[in-house]
Protein backbone atom coordinates (compact mmCIF):
# COMPACT_ATOMS: atom_id res chain seq x y z
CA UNK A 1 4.73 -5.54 406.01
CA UNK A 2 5.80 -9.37 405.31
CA UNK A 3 4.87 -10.71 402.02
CA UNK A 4 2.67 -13.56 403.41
CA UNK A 5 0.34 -10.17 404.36
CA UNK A 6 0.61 -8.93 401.30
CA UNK A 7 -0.44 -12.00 399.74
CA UNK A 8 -3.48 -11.91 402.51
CA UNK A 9 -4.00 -8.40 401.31
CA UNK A 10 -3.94 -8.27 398.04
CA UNK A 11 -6.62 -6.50 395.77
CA UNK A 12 -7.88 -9.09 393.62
CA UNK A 13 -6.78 -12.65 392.22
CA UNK A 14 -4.16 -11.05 389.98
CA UNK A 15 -2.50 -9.28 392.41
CA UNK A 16 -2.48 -12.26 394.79
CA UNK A 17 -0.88 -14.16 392.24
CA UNK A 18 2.08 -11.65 391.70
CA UNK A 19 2.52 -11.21 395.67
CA UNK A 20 2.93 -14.67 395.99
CA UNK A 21 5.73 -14.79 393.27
CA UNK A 22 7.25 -11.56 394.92
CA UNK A 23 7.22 -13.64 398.05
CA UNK A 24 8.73 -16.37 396.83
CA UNK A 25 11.66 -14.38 395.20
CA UNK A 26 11.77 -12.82 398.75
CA UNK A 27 11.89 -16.29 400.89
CA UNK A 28 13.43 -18.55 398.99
CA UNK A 29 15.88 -16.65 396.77
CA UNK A 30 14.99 -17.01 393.47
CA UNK A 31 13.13 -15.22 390.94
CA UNK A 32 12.19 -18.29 388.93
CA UNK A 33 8.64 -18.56 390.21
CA UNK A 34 5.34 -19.40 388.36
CA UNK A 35 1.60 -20.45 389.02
CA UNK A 36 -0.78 -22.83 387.69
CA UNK A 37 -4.66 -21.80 387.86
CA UNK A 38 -7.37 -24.97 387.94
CA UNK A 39 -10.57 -24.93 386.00
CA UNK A 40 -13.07 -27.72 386.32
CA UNK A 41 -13.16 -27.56 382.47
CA UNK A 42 -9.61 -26.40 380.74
CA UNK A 43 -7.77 -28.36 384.33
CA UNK A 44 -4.53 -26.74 384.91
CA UNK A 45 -2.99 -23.38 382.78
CA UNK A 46 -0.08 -21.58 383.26
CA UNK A 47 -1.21 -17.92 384.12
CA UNK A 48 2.07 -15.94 385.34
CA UNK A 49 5.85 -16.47 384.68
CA UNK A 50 9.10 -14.89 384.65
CA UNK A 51 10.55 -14.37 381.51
CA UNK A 52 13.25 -17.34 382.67
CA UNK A 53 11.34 -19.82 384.07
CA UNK A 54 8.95 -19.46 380.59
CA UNK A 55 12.44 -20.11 378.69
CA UNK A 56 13.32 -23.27 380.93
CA UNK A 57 9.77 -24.61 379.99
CA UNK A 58 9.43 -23.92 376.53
CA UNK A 59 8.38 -27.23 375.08
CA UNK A 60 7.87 -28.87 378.64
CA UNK A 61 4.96 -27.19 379.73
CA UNK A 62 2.61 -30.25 379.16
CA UNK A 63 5.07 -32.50 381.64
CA UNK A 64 4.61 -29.48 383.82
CA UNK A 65 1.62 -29.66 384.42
CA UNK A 66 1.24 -33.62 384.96
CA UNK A 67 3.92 -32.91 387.77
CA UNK A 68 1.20 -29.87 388.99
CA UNK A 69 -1.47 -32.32 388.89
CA UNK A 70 0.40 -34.97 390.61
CA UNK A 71 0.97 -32.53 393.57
CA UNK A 72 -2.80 -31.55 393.40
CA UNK A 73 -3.06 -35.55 395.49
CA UNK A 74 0.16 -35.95 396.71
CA UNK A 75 0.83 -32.59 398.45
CA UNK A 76 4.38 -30.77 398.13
CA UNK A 77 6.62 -31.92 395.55
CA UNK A 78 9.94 -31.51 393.75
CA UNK A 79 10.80 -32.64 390.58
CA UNK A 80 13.36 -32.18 388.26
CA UNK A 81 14.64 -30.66 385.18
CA UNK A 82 17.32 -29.41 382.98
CA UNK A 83 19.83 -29.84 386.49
CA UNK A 84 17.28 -27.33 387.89
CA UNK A 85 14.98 -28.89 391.04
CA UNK A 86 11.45 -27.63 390.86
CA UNK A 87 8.63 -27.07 394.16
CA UNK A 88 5.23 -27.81 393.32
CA UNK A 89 2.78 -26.58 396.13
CA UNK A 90 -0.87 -27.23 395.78
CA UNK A 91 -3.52 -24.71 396.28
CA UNK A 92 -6.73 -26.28 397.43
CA UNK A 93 -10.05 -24.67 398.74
CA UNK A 94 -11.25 -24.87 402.51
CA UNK A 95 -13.42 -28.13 401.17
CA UNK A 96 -10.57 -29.77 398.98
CA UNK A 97 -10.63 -29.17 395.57
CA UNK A 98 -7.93 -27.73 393.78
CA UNK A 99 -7.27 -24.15 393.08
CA UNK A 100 -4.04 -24.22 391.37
CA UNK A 101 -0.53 -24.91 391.75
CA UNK A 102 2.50 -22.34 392.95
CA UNK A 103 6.15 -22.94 392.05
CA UNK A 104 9.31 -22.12 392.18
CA UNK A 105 13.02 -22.88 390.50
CA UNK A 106 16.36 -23.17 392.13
CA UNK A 107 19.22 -25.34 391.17
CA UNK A 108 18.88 -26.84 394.62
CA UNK A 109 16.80 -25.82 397.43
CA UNK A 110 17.93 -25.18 400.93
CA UNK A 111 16.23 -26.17 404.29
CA UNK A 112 13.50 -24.40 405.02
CA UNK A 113 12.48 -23.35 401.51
CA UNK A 114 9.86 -26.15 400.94
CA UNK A 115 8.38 -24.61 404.46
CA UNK A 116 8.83 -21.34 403.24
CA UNK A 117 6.66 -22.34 399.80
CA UNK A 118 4.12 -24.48 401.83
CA UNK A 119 3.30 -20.64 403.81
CA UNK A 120 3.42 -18.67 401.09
CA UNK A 121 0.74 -21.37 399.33
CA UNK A 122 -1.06 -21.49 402.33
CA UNK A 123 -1.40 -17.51 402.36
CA UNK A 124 -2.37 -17.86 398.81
CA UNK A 125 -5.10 -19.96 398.40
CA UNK A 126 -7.26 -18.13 401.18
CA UNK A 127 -6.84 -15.05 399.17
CA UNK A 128 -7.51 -16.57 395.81
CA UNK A 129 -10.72 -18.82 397.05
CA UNK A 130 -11.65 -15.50 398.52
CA UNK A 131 -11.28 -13.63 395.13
CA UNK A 132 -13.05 -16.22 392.89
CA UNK A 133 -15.90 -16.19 395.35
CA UNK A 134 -16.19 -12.60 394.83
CA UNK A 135 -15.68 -12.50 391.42
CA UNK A 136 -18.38 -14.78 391.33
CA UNK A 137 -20.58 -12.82 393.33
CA UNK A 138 -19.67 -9.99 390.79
CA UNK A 139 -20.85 -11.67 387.60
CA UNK A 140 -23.89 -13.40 389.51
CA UNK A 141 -24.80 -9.15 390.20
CA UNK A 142 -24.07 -8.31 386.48
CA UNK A 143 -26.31 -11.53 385.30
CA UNK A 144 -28.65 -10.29 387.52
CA UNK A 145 -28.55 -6.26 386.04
CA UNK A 146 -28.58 -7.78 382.85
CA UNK A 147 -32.13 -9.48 383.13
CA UNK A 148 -33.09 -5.98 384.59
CA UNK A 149 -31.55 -4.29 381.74
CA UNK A 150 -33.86 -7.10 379.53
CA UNK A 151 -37.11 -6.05 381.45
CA UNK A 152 -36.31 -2.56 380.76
CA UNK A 153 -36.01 -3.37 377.13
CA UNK A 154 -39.36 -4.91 376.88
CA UNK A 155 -41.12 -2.34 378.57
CA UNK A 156 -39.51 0.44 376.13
CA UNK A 157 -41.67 -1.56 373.24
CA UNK A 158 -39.14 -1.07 370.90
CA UNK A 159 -38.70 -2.72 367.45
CA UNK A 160 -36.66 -6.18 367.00
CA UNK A 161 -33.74 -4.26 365.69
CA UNK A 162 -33.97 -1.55 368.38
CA UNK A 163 -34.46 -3.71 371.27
CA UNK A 164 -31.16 -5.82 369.81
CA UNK A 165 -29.10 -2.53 369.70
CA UNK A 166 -30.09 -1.63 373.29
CA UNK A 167 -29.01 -4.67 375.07
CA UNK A 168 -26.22 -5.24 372.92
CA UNK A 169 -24.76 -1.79 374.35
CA UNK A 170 -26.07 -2.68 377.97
CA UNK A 171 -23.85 -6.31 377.22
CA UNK A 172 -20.59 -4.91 375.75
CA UNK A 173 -20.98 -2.66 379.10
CA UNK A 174 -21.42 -5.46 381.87
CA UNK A 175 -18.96 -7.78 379.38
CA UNK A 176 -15.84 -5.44 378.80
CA UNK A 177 -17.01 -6.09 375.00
CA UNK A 178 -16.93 -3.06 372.90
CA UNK A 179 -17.63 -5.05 370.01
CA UNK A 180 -20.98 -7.20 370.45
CA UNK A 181 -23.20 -8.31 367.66
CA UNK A 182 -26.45 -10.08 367.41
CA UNK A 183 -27.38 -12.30 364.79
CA UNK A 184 -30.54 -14.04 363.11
CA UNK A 185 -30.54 -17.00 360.77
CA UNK A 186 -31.82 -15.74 357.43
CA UNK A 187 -35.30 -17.84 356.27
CA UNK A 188 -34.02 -17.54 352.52
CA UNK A 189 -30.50 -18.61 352.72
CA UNK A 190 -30.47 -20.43 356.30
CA UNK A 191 -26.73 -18.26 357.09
CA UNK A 192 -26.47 -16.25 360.17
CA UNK A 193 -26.66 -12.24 359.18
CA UNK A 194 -25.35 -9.43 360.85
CA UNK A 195 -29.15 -8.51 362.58
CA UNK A 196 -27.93 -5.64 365.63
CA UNK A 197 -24.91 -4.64 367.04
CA UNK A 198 -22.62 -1.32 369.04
CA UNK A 199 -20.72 0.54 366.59
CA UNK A 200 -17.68 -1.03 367.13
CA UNK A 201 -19.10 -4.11 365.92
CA UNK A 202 -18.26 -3.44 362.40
CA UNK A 203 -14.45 -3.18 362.99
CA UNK A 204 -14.74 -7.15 364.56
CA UNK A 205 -16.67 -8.16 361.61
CA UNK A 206 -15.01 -11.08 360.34
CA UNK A 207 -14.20 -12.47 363.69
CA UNK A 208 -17.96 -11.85 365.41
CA UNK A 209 -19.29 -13.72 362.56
CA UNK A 210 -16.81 -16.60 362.37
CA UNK A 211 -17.48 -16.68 366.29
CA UNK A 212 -21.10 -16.46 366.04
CA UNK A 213 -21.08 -19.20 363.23
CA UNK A 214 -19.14 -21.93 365.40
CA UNK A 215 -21.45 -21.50 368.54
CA UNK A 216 -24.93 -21.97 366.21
CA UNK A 217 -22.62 -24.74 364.84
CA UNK A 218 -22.01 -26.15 368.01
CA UNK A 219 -24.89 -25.15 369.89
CA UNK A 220 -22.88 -23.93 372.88
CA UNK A 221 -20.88 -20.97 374.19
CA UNK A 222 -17.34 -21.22 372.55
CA UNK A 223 -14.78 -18.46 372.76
CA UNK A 224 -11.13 -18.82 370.98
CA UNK A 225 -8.70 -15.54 370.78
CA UNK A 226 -10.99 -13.18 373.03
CA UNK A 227 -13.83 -13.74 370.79
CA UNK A 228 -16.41 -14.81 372.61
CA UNK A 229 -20.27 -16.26 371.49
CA UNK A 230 -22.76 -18.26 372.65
CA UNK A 231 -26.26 -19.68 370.46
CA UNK A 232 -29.49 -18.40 370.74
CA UNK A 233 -32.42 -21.21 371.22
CA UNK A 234 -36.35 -21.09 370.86
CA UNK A 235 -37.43 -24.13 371.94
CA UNK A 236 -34.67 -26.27 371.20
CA UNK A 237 -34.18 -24.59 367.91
CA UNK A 238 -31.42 -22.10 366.82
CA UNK A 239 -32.40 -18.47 365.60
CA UNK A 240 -29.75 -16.96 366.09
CA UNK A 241 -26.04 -15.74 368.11
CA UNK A 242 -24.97 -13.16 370.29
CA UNK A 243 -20.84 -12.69 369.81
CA UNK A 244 -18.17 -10.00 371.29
CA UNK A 245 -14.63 -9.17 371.73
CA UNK A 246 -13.93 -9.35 375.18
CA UNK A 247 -11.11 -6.90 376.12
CA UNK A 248 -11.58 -8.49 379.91
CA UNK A 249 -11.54 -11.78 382.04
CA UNK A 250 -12.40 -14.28 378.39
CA UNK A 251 -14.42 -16.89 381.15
CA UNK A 252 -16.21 -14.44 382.72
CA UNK A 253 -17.81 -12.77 379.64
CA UNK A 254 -18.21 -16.08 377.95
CA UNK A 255 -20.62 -16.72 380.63
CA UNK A 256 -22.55 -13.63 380.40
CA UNK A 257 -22.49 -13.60 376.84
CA UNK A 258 -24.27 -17.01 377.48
CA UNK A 259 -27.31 -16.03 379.67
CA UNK A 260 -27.31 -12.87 377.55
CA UNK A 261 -28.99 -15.79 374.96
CA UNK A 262 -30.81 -17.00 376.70
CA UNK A 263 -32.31 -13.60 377.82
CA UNK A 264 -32.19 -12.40 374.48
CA UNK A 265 -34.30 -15.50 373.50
CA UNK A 266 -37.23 -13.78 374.95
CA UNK A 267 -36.47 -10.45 371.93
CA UNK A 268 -36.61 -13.67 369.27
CA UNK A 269 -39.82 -14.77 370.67
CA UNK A 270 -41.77 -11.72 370.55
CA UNK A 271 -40.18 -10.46 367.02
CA UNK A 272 -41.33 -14.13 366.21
CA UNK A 273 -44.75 -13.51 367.52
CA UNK A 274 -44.90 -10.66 365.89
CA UNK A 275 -44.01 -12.04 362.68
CA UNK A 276 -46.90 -14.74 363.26
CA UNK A 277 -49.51 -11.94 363.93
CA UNK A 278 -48.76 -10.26 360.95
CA UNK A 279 -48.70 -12.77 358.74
CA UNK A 280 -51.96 -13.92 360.10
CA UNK A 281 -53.08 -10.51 359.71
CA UNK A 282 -51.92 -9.93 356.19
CA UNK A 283 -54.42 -12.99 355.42
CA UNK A 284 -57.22 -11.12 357.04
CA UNK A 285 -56.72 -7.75 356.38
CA UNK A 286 -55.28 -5.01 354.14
CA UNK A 287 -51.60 -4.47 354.16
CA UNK A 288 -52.26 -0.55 355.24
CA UNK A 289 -55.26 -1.55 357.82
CA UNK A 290 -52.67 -4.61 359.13
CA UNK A 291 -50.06 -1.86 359.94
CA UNK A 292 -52.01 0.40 361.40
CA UNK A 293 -53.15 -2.51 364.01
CA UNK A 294 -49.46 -3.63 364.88
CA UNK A 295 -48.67 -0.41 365.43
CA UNK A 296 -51.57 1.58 367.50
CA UNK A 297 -53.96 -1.63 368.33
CA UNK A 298 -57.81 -2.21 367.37
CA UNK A 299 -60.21 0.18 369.04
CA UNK A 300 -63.73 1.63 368.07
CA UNK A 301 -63.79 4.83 365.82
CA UNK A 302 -63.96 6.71 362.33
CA UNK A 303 -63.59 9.81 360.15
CA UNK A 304 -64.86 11.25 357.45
CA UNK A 305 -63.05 10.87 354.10
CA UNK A 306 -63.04 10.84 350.67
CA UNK A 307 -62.81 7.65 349.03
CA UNK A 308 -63.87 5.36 346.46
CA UNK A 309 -65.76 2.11 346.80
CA UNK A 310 -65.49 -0.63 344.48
CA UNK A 311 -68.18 -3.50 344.27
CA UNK A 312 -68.01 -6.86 342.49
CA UNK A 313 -70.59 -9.45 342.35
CA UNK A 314 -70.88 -12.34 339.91
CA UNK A 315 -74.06 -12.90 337.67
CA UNK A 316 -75.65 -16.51 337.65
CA UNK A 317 -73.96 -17.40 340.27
CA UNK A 318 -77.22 -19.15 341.80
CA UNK A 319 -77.70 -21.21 338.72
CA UNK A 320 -74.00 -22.22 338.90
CA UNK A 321 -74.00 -23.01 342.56
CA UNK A 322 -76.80 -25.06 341.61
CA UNK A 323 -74.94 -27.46 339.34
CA UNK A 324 -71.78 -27.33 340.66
CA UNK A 325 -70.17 -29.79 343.21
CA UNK A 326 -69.71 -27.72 346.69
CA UNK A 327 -66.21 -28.73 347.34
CA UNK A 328 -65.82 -27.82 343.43
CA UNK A 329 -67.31 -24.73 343.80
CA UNK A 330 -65.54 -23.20 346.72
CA UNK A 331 -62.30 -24.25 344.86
CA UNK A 332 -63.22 -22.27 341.89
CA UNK A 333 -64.50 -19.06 343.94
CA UNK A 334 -61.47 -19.29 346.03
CA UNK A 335 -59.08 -19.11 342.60
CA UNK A 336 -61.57 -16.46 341.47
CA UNK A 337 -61.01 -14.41 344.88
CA UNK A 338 -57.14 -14.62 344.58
CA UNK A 339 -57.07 -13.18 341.06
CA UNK A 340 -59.41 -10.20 341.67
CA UNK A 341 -57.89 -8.94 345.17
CA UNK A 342 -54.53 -8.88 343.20
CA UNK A 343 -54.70 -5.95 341.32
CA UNK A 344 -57.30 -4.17 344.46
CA UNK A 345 -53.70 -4.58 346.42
CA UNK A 346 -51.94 -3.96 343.93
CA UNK A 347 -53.22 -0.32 343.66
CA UNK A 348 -53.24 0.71 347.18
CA UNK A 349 -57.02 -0.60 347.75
CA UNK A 350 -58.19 -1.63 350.87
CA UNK A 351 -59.93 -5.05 350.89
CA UNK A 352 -63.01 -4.41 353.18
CA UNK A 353 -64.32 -7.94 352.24
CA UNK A 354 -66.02 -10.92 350.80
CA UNK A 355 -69.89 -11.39 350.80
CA UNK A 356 -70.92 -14.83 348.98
CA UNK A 357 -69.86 -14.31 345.85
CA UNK A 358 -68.90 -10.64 345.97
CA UNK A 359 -66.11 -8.12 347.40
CA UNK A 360 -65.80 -4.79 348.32
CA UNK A 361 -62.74 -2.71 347.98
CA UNK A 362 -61.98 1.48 348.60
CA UNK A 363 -59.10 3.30 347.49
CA UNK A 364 -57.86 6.37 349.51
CA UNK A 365 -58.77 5.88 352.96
CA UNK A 366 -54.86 5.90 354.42
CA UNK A 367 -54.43 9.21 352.41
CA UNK A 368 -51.49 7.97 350.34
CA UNK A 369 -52.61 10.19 347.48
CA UNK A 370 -55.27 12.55 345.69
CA UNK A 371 -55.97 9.85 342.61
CA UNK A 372 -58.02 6.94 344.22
CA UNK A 373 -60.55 7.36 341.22
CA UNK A 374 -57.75 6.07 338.78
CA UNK A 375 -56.42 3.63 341.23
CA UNK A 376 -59.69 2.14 341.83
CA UNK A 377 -60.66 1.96 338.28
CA UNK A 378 -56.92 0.48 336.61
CA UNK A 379 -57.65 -1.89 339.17
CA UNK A 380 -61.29 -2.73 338.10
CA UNK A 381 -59.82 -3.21 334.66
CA UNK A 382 -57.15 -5.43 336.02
CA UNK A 383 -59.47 -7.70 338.03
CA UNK A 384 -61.53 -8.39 334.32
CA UNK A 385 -58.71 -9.31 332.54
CA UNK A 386 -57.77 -11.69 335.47
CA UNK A 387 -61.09 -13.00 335.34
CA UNK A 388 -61.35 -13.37 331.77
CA UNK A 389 -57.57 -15.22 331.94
CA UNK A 390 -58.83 -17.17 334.75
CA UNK A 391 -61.80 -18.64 332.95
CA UNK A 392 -60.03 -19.19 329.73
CA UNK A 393 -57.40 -21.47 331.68
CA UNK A 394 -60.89 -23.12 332.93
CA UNK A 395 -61.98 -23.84 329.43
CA UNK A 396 -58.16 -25.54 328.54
CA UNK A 397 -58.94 -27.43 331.74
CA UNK A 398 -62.37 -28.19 330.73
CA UNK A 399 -63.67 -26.96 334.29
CA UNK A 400 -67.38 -26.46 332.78
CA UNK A 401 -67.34 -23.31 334.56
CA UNK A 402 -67.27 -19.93 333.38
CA UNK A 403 -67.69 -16.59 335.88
CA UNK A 404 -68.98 -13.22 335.16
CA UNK A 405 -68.29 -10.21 337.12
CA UNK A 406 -70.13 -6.66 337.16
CA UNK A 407 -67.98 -4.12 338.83
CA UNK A 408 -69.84 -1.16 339.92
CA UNK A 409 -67.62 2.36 341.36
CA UNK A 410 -68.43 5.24 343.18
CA UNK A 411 -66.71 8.25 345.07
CA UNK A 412 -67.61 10.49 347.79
CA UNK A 413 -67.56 10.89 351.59
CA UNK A 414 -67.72 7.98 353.91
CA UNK A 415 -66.94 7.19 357.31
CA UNK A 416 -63.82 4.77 357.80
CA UNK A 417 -62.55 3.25 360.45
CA UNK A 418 -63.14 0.00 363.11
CA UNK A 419 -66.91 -0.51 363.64
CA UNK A 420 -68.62 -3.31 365.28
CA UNK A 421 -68.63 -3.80 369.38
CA UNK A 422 -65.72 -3.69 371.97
CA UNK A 423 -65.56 -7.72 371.12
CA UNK A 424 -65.24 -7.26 367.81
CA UNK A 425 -64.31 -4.93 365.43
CA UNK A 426 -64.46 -4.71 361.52
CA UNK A 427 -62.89 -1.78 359.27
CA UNK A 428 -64.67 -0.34 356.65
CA UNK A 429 -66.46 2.59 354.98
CA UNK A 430 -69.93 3.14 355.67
CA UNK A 431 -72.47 5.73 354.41
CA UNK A 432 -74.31 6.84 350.77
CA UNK A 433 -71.19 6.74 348.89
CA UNK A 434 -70.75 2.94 349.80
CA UNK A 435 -74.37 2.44 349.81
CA UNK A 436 -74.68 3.62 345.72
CA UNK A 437 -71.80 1.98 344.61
CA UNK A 438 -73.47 -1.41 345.91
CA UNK A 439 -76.59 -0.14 343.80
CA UNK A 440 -73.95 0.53 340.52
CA UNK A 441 -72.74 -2.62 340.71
CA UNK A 442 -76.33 -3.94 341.25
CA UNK A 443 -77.03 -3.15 337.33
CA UNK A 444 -73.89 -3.77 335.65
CA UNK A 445 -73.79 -6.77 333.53
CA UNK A 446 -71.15 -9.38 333.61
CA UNK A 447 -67.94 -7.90 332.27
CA UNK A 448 -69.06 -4.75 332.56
CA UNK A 449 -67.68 -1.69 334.89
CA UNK A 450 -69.87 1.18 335.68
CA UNK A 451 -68.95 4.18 337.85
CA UNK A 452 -70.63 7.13 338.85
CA UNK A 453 -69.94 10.46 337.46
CA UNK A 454 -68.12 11.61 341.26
CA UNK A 455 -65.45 9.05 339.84
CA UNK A 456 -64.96 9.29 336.34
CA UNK A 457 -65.25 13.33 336.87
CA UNK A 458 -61.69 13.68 337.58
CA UNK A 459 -59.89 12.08 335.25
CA UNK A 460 -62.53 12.00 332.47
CA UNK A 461 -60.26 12.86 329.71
CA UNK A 462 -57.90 10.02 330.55
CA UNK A 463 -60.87 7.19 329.97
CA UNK A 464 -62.12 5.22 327.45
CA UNK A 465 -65.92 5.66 328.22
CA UNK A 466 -69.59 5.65 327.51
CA UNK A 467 -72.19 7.48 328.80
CA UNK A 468 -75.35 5.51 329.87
CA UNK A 469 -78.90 6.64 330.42
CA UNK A 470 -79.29 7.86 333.67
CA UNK A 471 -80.65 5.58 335.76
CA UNK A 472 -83.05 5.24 338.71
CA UNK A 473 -81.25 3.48 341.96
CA UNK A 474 -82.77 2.53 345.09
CA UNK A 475 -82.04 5.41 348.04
CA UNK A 476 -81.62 7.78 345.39
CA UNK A 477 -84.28 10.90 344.52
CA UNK A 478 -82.48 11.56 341.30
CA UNK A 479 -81.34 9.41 338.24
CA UNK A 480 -77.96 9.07 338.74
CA UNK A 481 -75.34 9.09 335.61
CA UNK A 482 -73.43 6.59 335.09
CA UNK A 483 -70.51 5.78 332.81
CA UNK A 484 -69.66 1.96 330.94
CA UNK A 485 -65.73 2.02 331.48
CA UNK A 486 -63.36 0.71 328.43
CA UNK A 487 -59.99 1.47 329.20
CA UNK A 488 -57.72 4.41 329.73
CA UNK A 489 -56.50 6.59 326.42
């Protein structure tokens, strides 16, 4: 076969490239041969040399490749240097932009060799436009995988992290990039951090991060020593990087590490939403109820389970309302809500909510232990001392205000879970136990905490307590005993 149909038939670009050389050796007797690849970007770069021709242009390869660009307008050239005469032929496309630029060496060159070099370029560019086309074709089918490899992600409604791992893997596939790493700006310190990555990821550490760092930097794919990385944008703002090693072609997966971003962009926006809902839901809801709706939605539905209710309600809060400025007011309330839910949180209660000037709270509903009745009351302890702090910083501000709280506790069965309609949902605990500690709380005074016999039963020993007549409450056929709580021993 002659070498020009070698050239013709040659694999790929690479092996073009070394056919031509081959050729070139072949026609015009010499091994010195070399060629220059053009990039819209980088221009021209020296991409395959014998080991004599790179000797003879050590320290002249920036003069070589004026001369190349030269003969990228002027056509076939020679040029000189060292006593050595040098062939530039141009490789141009079918519409006339440059490709690149073959060469060879001789001391002088005979007739017919520039003919000879003008074939063997001629042979050359059709293959290599025809190989960039189809490596272009290639990477346009792995962009495209990738966004299917995306959609795939989404629909497996994994976790941030999880979702980051998968099409990290699914990228260092499609990118010849064992190690690939995604990062996230931290909120606290405002540095990118390590967020997801393949497992090789941690032996390419130092130079992920440093790559990751520059393109968040710079706001734009870079890539320096196979290290490849391109920024991460939600609307026009960083949150994060996506870097690799690429063991490949460095251009090709410096472009799909870039619309890798930018499909990885939609992972940041949902973790993002995500982070939104929750913290919207944190403000509305219990931290236990507020994970059990990100994780298995709101729908209709209870159970049956012992708990224990806690009610608070403030006396003379009518006459206080009464003199009190409303904007005043609210403030105050509002300071008086934030101390009391404290401690309620604090010891695993769940906040079921705020009615005027009262709240109600129950303790063991998510089953995170057999000692609600302590938790419930340590907290109802806790929420008078924060009162009685809160109004004594009051007095130093001469607010004219002072609250009182009666806390009233009771445990027993209730039904928990959403209730309302399919528009609207509320969770709570309904039923008698609920119903008589609202009736408990009804007669305690302020700065006092009484709870029912079902919760001081338990852990009776442990309290400092009094007994109180029984008393009559509303609902109920029989007194009901009732204990004044002091403290714990």
């Amino acid at each position: 076969m002659d070498c020009l149909q070698r050239i013709i038939g040659a694999r790929n670009k690479k092996a073009c490239e070394k056919a031509a050389l081959a050729c070139a050796a072949q026609k015009l007797g010499t091994r010195q041969a070399f060629h220059l690849d053009y990039a819209p970007v980088e221009g021209l770069r020296l991409r395959l040399a014998d080991d004599a021709t790179l000797r003879l242009l050590k320290g002249n390869l920036d003069w070589l490749k004026l001369r190349a660009s030269h003969s990228l307008h002027r056509g076939l050239t020679v040029t000189h240097l060292r006593g050595y005469a040098i062939a530039l032929a141009p490789l141009r496309k079918r519409n006339g932009k440059p490709l690149g630029v073959i060469g060879a060496i001789k001391k002088k060159f005979e007739k017919g060799d520039l003919e000879a070099l003008s074939q063997i370029a001629a042979a050359a560019e059709t293959r290599i436009e025809l190989a960039r086309a189809n490596a272009r074709l290639a990477v346009e089918e792995k962009e495209l995988a990738l966004e299917g490899e995306l959609q795939r992600v989404l629909s497996s409604n994994a976790g941030f992290r999880e979702s980051l791992e998968l099409f990290a893997f699914k990228l260092a596939q499609y990118a010849d990039a064992r190690e690939t790493a995604f990062y996230s700006y931290s909120e606290k310190s405002g540095e990118l951090v390590l967020t997801a990555g393949t497992d090789a990821a941690q032996r390419a550490f130092a130079s992920l991060s440093h790559a990751a760092s520059t393109a968040g930097k710079k706001g734009c794919p870079v890539s320096e020593d196979g290290t490849v990385a391109a920024p991460i944008e939600l609307n026009g703002e960083a949150v994060g990087a996506v870097a690799g090693v690429a063991h490949g072609n460095e251009a090709i997966a410096k472009r799909l590490f870039k619309v890798a971003a930018i499909h990885a962009a939609s992972i940041y926006s949902l973790e993002k939403q995500r982070l939104r809902l929750e913290g919207t839901l944190r403000k509305v809801v219990s931290p236990g109820v507020h994970e059990d709706l990100l994780e298995y939605g709101a729908h209709l539905g209870g159970e049956r389970k012992i708990v224990t209710v806690l009610f608070t309600d403030l006396r003379g809060f009518t006459k206080i309302s009464e003199e009190q400025d409303a904007s005043d007011l609210v403030a105050r309330l509002n300071e008086h809500f934030e101390a009391i839910t404290r401690p309620v949180l604090a010891h695993g209660g769940i906040i079921e909510g705020f009615m005027g000037d009262g709240m109600m709270a129950f303790f063991g509903a998510r089953g995170d232990g057999d000692n609600h009745e302590e938790e419930a009351l340590k907290a109802a302890l806790e929420m008078q001392s924060a009162l009685d702090a809160l109004n004594a910083r009051w007095a130093v501000e001469d607010r004219k205000v002072e609250f009182k709280m009666g806390i009233g506790v009771n445990t027993g069965d209730a039904i928990v879970g959403n209730m309302g309609s399919s528009d609207y949902l509320h969770y709570t605990a309904i039923g008698d136990t609920t119903n008589t500690a609202s009736r408990i709380c009804g007669i305690a005074k302020g700065g006092e905490i009484l709870a029912s016999e079902a919760t001081v039963k338990p852990i009776k020993e442990d309290l400092k307590l009094r007994e109180r007549e029984p008393v009559e409450l509303k609902g109920k056929r029989k007194p009901v005993r009732v204990y004044d709580i002091r403290g714990f021993r």
